[in-house]
C-alpha atoms as a PDB file:
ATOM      1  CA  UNK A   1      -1.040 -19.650  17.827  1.00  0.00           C
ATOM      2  CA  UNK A   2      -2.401 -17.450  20.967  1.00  0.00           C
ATOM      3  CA  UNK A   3      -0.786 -14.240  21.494  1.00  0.00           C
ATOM      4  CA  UNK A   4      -0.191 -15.128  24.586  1.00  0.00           C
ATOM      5  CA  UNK A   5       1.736 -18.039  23.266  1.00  0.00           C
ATOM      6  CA  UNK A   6       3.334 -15.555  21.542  1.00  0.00           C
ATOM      7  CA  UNK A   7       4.588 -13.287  23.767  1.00  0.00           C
ATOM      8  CA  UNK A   8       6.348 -15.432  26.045  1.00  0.00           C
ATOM      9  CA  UNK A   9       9.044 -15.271  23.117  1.00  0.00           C
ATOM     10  CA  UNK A  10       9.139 -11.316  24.307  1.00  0.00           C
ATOM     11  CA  UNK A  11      10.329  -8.870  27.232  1.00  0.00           C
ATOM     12  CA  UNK A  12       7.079  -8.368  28.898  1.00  0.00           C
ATOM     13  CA  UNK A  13       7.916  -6.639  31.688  1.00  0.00           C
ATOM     14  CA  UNK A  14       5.662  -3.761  30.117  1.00  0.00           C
ATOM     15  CA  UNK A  15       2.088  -5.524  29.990  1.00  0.00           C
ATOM     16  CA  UNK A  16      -0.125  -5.205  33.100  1.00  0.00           C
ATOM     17  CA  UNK A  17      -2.261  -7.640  35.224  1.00  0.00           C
ATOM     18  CA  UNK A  18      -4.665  -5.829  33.609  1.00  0.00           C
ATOM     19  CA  UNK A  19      -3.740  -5.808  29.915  1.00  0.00           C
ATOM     20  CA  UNK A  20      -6.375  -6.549  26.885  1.00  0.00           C
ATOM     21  CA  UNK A  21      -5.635  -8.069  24.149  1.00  0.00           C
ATOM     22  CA  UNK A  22      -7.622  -7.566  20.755  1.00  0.00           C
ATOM     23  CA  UNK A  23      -7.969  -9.888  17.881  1.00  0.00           C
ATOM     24  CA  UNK A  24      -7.760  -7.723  14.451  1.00  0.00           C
ATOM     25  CA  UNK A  25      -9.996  -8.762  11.664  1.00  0.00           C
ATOM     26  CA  UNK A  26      -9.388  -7.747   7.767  1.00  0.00           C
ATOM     27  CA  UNK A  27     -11.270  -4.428   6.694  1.00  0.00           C
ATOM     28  CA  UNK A  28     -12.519  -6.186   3.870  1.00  0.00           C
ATOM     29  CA  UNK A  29     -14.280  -8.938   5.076  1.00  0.00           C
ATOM     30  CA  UNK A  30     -14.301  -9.358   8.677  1.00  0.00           C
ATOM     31  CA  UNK A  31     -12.311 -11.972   8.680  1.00  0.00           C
ATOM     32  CA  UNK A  32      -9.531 -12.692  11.885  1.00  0.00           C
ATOM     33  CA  UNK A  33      -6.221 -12.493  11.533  1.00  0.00           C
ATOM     34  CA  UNK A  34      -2.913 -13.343  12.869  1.00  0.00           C
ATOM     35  CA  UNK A  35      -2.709  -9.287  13.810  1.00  0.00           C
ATOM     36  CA  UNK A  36      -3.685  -8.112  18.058  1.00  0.00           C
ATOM     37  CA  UNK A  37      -3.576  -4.879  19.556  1.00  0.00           C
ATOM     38  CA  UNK A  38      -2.426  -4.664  22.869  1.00  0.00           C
ATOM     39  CA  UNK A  39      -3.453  -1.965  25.779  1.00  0.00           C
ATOM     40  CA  UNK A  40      -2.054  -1.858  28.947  1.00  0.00           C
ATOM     41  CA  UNK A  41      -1.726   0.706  31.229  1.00  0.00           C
ATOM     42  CA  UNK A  42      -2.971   3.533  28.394  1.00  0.00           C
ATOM     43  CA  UNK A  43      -0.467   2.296  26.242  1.00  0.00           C
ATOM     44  CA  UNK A  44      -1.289   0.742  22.744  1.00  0.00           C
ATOM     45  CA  UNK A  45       0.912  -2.008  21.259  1.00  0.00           C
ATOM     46  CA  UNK A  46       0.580  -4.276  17.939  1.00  0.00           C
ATOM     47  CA  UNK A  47       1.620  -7.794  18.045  1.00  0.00           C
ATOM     48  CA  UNK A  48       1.397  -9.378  14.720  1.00  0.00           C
ATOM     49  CA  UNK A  49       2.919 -12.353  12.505  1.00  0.00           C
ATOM     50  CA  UNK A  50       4.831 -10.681   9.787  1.00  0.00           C
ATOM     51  CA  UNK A  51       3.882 -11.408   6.411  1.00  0.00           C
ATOM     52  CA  UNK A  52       5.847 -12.102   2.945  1.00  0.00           C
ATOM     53  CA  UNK A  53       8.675  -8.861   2.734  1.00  0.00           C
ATOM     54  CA  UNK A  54       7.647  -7.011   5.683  1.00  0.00           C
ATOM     55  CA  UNK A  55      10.279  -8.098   8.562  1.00  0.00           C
ATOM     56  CA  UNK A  56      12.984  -7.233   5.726  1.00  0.00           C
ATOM     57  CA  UNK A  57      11.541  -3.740   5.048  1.00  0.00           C
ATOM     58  CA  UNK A  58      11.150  -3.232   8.443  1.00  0.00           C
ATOM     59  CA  UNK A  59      14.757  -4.112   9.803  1.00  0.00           C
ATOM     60  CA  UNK A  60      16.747  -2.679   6.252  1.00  0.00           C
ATOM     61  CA  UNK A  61      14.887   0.297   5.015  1.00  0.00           C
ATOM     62  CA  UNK A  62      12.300   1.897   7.489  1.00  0.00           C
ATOM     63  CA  UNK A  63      14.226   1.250  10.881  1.00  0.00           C
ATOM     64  CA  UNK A  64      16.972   3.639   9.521  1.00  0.00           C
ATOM     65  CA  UNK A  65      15.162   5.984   8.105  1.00  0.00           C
ATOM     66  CA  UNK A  66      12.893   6.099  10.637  1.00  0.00           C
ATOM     67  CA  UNK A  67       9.518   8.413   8.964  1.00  0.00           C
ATOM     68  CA  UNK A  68       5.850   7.771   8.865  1.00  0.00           C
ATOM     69  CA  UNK A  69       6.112   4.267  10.007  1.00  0.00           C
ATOM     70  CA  UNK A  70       5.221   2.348  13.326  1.00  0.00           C
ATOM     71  CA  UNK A  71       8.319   2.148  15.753  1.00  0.00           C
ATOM     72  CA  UNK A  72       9.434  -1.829  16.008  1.00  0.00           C
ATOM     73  CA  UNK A  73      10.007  -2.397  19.601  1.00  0.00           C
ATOM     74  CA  UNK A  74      10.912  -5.851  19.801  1.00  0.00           C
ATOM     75  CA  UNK A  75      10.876  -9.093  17.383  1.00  0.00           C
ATOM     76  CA  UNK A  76      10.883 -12.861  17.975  1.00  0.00           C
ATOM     77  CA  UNK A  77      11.312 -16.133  15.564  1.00  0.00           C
ATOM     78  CA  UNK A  78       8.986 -18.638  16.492  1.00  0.00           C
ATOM     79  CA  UNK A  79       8.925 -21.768  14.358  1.00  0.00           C
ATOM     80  CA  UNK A  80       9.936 -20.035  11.330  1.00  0.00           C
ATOM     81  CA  UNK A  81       7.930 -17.551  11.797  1.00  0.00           C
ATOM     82  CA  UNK A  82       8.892 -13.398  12.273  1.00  0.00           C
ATOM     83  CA  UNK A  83       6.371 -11.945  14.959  1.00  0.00           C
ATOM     84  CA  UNK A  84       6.989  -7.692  14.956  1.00  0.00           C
ATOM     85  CA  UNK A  85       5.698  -5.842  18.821  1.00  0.00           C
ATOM     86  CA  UNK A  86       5.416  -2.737  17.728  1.00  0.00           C
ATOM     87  CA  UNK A  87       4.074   1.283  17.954  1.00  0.00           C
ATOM     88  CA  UNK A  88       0.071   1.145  18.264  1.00  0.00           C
ATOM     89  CA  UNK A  89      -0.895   4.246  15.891  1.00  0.00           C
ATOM     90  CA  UNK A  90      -3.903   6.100  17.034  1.00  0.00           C
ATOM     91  CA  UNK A  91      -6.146   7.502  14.610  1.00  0.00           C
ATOM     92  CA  UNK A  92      -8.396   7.326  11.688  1.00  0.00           C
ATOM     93  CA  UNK A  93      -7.524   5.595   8.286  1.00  0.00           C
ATOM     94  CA  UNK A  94      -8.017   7.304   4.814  1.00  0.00           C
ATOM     95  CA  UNK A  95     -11.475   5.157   4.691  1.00  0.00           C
ATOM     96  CA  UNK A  96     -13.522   8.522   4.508  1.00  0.00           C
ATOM     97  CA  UNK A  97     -11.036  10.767   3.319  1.00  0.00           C
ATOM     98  CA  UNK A  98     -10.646  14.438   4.070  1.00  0.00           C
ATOM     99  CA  UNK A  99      -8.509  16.891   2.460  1.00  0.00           C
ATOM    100  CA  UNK A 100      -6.038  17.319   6.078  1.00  0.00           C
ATOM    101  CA  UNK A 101      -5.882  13.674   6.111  1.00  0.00           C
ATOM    102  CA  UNK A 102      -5.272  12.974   2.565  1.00  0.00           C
ATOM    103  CA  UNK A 103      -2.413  15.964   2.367  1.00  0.00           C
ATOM    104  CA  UNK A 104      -0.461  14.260   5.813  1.00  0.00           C
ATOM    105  CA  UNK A 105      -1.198  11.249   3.750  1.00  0.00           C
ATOM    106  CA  UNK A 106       0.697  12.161   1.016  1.00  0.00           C
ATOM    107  CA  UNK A 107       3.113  13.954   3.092  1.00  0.00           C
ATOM    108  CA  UNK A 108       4.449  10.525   4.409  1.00  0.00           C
ATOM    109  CA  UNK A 109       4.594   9.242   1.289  1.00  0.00           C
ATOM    110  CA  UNK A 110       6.339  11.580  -0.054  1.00  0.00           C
ATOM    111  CA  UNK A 111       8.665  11.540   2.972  1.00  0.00           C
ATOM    112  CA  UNK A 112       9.733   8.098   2.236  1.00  0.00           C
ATOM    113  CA  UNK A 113      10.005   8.822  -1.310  1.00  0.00           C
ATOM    114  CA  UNK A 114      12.775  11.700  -1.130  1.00  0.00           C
ATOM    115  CA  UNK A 115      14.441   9.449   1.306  1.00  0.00           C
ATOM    116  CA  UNK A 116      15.284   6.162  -0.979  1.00  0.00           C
ATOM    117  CA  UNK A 117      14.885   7.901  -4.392  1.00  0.00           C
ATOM    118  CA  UNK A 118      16.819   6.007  -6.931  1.00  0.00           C
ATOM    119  CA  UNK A 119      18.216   3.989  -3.757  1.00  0.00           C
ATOM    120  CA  UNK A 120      21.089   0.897  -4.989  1.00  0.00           C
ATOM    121  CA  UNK A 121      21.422   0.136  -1.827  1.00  0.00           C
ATOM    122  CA  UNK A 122      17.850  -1.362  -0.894  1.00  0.00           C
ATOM    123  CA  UNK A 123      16.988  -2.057  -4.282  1.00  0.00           C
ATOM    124  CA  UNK A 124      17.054  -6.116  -3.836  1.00  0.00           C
ATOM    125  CA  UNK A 125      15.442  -5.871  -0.662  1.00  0.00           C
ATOM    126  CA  UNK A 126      11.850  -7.014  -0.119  1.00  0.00           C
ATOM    127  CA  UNK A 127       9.777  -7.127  -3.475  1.00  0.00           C
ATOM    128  CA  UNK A 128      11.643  -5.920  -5.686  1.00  0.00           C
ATOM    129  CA  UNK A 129      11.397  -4.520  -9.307  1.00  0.00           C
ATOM    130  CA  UNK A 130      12.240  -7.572 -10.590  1.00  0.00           C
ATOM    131  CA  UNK A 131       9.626  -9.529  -8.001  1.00  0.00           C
ATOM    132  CA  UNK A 132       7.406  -7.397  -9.170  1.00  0.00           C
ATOM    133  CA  UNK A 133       7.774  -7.408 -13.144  1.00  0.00           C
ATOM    134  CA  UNK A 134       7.150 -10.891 -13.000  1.00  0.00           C
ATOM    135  CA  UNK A 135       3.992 -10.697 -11.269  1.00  0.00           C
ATOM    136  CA  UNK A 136       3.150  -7.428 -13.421  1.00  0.00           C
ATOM    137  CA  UNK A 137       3.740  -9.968 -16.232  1.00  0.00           C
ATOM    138  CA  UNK A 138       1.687 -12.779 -15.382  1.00  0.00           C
ATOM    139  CA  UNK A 139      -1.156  -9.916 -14.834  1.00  0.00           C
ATOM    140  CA  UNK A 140      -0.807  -9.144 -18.282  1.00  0.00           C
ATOM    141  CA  UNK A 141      -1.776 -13.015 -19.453  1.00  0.00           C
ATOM    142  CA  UNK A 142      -5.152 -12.850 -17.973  1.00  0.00           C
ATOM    143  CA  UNK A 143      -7.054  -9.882 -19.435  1.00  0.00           C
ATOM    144  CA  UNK A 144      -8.611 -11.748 -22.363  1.00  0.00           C
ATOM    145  CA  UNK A 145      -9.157  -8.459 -24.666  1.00  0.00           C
ATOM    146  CA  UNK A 146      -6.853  -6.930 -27.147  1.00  0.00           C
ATOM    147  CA  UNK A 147      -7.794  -3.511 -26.244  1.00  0.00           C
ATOM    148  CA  UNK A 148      -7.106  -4.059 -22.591  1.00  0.00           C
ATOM    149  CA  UNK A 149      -3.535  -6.083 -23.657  1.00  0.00           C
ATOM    150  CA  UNK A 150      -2.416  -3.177 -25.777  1.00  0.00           C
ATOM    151  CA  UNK A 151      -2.083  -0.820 -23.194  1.00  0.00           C
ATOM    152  CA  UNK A 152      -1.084  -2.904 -20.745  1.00  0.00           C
ATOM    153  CA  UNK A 153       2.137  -3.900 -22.686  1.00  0.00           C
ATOM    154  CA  UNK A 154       2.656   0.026 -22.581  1.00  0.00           C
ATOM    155  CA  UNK A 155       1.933   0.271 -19.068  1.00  0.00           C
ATOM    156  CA  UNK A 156       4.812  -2.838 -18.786  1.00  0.00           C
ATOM    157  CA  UNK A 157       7.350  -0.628 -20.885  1.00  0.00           C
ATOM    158  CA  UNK A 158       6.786   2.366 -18.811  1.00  0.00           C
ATOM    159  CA  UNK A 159       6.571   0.441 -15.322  1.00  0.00           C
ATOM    160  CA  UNK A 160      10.226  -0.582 -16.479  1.00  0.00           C
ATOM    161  CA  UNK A 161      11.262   2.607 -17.234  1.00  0.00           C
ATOM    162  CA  UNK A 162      10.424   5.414 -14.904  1.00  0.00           C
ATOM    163  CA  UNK A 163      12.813   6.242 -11.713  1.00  0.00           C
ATOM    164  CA  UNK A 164      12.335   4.028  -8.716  1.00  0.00           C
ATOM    165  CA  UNK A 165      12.020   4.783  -4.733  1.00  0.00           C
ATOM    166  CA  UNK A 166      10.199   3.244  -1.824  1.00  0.00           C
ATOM    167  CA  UNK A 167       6.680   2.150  -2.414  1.00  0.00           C
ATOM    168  CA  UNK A 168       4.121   0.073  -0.479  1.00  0.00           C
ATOM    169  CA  UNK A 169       2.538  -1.769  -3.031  1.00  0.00           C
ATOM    170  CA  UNK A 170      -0.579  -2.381  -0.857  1.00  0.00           C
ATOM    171  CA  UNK A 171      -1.482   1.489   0.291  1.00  0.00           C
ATOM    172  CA  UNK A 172      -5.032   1.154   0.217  1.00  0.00           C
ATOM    173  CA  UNK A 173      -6.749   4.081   2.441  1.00  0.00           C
ATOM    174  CA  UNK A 174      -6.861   1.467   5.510  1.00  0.00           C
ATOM    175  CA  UNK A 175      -3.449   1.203   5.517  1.00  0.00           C
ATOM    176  CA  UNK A 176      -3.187   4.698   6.312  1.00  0.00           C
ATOM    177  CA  UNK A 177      -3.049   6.054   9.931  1.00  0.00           C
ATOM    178  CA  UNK A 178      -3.661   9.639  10.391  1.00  0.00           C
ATOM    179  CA  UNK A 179      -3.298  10.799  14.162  1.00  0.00           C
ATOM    180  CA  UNK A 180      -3.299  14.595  15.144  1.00  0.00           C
ATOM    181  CA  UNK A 181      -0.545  15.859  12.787  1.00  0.00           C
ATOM    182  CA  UNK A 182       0.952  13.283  11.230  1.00  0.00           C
ATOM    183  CA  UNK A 183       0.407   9.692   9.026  1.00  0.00           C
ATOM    184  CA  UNK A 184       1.462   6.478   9.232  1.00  0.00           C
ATOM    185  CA  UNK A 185       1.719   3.799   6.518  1.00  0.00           C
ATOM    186  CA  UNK A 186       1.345   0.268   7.648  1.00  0.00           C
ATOM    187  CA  UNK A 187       1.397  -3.283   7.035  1.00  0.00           C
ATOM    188  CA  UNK A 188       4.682  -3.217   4.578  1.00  0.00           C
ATOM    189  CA  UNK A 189       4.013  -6.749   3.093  1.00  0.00           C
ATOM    190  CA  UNK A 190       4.774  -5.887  -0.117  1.00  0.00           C
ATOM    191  CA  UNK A 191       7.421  -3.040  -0.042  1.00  0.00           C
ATOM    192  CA  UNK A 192      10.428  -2.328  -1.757  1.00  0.00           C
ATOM    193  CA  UNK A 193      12.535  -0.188  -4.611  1.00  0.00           C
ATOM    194  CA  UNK A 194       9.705  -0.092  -7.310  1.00  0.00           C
ATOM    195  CA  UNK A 195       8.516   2.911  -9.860  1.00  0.00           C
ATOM    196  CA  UNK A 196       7.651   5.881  -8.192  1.00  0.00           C
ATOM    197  CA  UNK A 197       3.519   5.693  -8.881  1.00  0.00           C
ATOM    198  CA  UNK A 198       2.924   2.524  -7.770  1.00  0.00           C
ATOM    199  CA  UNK A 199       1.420   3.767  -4.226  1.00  0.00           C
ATOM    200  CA  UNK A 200      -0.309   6.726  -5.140  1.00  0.00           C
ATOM    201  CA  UNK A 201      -1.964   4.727  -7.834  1.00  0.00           C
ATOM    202  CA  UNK A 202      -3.387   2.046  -5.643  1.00  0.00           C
ATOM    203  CA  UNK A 203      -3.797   5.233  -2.913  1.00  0.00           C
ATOM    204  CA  UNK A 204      -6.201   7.081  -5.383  1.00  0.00           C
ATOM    205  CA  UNK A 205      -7.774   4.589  -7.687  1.00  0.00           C
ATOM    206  CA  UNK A 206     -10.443   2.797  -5.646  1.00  0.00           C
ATOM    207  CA  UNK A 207     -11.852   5.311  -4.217  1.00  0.00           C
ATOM    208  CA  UNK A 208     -15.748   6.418  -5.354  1.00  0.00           C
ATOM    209  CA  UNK A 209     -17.385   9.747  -4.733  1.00  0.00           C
ATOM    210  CA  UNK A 210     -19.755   7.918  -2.370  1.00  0.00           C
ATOM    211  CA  UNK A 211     -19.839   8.093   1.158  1.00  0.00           C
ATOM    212  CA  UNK A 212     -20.966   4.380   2.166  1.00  0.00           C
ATOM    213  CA  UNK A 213     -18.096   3.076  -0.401  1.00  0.00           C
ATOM    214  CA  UNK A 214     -15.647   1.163   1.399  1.00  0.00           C
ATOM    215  CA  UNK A 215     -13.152   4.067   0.140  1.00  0.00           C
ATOM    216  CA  UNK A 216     -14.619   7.005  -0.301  1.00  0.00           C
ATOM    217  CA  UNK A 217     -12.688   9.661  -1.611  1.00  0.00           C
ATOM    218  CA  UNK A 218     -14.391  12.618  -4.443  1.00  0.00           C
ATOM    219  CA  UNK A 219     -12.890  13.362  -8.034  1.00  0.00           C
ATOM    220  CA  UNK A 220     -11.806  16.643  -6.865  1.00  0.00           C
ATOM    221  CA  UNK A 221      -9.149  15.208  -3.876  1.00  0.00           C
ATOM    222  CA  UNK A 222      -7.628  12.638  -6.471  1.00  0.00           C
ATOM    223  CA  UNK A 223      -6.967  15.112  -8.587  1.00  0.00           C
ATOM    224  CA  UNK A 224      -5.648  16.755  -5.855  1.00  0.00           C
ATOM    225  CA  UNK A 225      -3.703  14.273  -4.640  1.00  0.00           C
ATOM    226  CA  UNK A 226      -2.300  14.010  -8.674  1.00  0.00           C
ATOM    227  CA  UNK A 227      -0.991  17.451  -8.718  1.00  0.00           C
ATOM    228  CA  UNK A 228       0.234  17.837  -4.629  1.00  0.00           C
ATOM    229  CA  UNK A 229       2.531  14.757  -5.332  1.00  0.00           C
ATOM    230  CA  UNK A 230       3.941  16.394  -8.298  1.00  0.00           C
ATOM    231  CA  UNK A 231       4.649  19.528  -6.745  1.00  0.00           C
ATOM    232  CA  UNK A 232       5.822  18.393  -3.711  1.00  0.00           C
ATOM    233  CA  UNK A 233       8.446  15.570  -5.284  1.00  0.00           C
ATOM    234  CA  UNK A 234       8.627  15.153  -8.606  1.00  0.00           C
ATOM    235  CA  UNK A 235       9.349  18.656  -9.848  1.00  0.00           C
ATOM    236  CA  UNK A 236      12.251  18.777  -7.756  1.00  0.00           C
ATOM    237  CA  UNK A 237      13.706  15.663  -9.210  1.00  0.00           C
ATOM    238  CA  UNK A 238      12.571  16.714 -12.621  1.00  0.00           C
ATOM    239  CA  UNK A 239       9.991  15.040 -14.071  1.00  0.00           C
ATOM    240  CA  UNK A 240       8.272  17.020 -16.238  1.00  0.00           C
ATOM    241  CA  UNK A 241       4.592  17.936 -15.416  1.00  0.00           C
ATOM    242  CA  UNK A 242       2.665  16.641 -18.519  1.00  0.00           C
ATOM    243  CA  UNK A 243       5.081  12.951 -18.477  1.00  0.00           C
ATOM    244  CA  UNK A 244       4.017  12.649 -14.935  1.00  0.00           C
ATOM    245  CA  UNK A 245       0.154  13.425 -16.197  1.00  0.00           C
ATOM    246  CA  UNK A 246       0.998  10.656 -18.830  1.00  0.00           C
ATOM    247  CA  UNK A 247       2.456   7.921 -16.468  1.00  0.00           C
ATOM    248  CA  UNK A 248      -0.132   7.897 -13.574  1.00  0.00           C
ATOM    249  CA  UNK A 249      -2.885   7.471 -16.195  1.00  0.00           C
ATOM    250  CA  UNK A 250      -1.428   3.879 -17.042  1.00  0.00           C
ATOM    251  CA  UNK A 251      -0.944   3.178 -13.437  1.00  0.00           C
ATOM    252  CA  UNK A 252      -4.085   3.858 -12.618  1.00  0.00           C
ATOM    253  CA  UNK A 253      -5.024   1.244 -15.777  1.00  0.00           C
ATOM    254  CA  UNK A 254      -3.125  -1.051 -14.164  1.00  0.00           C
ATOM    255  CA  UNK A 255      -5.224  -1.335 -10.760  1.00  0.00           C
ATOM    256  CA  UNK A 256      -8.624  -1.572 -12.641  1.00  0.00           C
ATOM    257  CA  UNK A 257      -7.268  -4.528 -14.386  1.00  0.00           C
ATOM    258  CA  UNK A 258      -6.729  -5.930 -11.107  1.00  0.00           C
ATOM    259  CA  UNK A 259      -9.991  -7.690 -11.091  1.00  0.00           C
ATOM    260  CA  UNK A 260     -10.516  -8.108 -14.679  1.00  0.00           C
ATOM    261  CA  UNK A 261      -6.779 -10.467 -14.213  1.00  0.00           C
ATOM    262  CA  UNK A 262      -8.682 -12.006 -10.666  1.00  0.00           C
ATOM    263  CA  UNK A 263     -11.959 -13.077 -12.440  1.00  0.00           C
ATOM    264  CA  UNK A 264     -10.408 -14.042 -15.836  1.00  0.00           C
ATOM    265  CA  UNK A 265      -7.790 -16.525 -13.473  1.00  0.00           C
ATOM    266  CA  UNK A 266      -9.944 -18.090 -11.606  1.00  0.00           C
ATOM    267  CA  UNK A 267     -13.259 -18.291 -13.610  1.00  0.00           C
ATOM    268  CA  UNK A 268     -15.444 -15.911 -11.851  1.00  0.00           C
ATOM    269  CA  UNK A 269     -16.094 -13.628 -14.109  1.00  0.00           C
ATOM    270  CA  UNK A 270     -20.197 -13.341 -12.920  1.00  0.00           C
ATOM    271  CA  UNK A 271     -18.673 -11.517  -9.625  1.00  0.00           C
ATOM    272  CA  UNK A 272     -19.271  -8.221  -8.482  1.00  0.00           C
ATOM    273  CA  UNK A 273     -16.084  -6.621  -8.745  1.00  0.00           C
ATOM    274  CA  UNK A 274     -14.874  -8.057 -12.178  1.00  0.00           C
ATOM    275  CA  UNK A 275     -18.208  -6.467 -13.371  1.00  0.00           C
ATOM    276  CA  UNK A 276     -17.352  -3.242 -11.709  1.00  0.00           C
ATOM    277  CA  UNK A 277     -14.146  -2.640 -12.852  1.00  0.00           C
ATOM    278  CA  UNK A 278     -14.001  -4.382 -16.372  1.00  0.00           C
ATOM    279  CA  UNK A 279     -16.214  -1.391 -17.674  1.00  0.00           C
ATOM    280  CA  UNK A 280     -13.643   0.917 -15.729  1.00  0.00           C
ATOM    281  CA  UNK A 281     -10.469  -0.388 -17.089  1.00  0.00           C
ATOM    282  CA  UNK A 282     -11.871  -0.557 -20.882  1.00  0.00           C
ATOM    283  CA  UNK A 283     -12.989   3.364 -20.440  1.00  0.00           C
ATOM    284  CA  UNK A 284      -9.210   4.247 -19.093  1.00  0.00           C
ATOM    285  CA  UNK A 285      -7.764   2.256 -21.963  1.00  0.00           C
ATOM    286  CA  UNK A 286      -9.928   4.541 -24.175  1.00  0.00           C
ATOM    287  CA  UNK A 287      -9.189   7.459 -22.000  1.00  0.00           C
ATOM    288  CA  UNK A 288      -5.359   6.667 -22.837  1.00  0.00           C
ATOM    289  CA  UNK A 289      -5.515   5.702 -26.555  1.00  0.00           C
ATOM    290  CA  UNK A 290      -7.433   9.610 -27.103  1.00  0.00           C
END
């Protein structure tokens, strides 16, 4: 559909004669999606279909609390669809990541976090834990080596144990947006009431200490990032330091099975990435075994 298909579903009042609308495509691969930023009259916009959980997220959890998240002007049905207008966030992502980005990074995180810590009330919004379990289950079927399955059914026992708050199960760096002096997480597909390292996990474990890497981030800031997050949050809810050092070791397993479970599924085990990060998830199940 055309946005401007689109936004004759919307108060428009706001856009110009001279407006310009922008197709987004996918960091990964270039491709176009359903995704356009709007500028009229030095004023950014979004338009975008929303995807899976994220209208849900969006309308129960982040509209009220109101932190580190675009502002949702308007919203239209359209054939079934959800289409969100919303804030236009300018700034950098966590692509190439500095220390001042990666600590207003965390900072919004974090934000969120203190916000819906052991929430009830949102807990069966979005993807849930219990979404999510199954799909951390089916994972699980697909690794194809008893040293990787081993810890991985530890990594299930803690996933179901440890407290749960707000994550965004998808916070790769480029779904970070760090203006002047504060960040924004976007795209809240997959969002909900899930254990507390699932986004600074996925935050910190792809990134390489190499500056044309798609995320680039050095040893030194993730293990920054490790010990800011526990200082800043979970001491004050009382985790103890050397369980938290324990926990975020299997969580980080769990993303560099991610492709090992992709190539495994669907027979492409000769691909670049299952080669990359097979080696890497069979050294961290080392790593954790001592």
């Amino acid at each position: 559909m055309e946005p401007m298909e689109i936004l004759k579903h919307f108060d428009i009042s706001f856009l110009s004669e001279k407006a310009i609308i922008t197709q987004l495509k996918h960091e990964e691969d270039d491709e176009l999606y359903q995704v356009w930023r709007i500028d009229s009259d030095n004023t950014g916009y979004i338009l975008k279909e929303a995807k899976e959980y994220e209208y849900e997220i969006y309308h129960n959890i982040l509209m009220k609390i109101g932190k580190s998240t675009p502002t949702i002007y308007q919203t239209a049905v359209i054939d079934d669809k959800v289409f969100l207008l919303m804030e236009y966030i300018q700034g950098e992502d966590l692509c190439k990541c500095t220390r001042r980005k990666l600590v207003l990074a965390l900072d919004a995180l974090i934000s969120l976090q203190k916000e819906t810590w052991e929430s009830q009330a949102y807990a069966d919004l979005g993807y849930s834990f219990d979404k999510s379990f199954v799909d951390r289950k089916h994972r699980g079927e697909y690794l194809n080596d008893s040293e990787l399955e081993e810890v991985y059914q530890k990594f299930l026992e803690i996933y179901a144990s440890v407290p749960r708050t707000l994550c965004h199960d998808d916070l790769l760096p480029f779904n970070i947006i760090v203006s002047a002096d504060n960040a924004f997480l976007i795209d809240w597909e997959y969002g909900g009431i899930l254990p507390y390292p699932v986004s600074i996990a996925r935050l910190i474990a792809h990134g390489e200490n190499d500056k044309n890497a798609l995320f680039y981030m050095t040893q030194e800031d993730k293990e920054f990032a490790i010990e800011y997050y526990y200082d800043n949050l979970l001491k004050s809810v009382g985790i103890p330091h050397e369980e938290w050092r324990n926990t975020i070791e299997y969580f980080l397993f769990y993303e560099y099975c991610e492709w090992v479970f992709v190539g495994n599924k669907y027979g492409n085990t000769d691909s670049e990435y299952y080669k990359k990060y097979l080696p890497i998830a069979k050294r961290q199940a080392l790593r954790i075994k001592g």
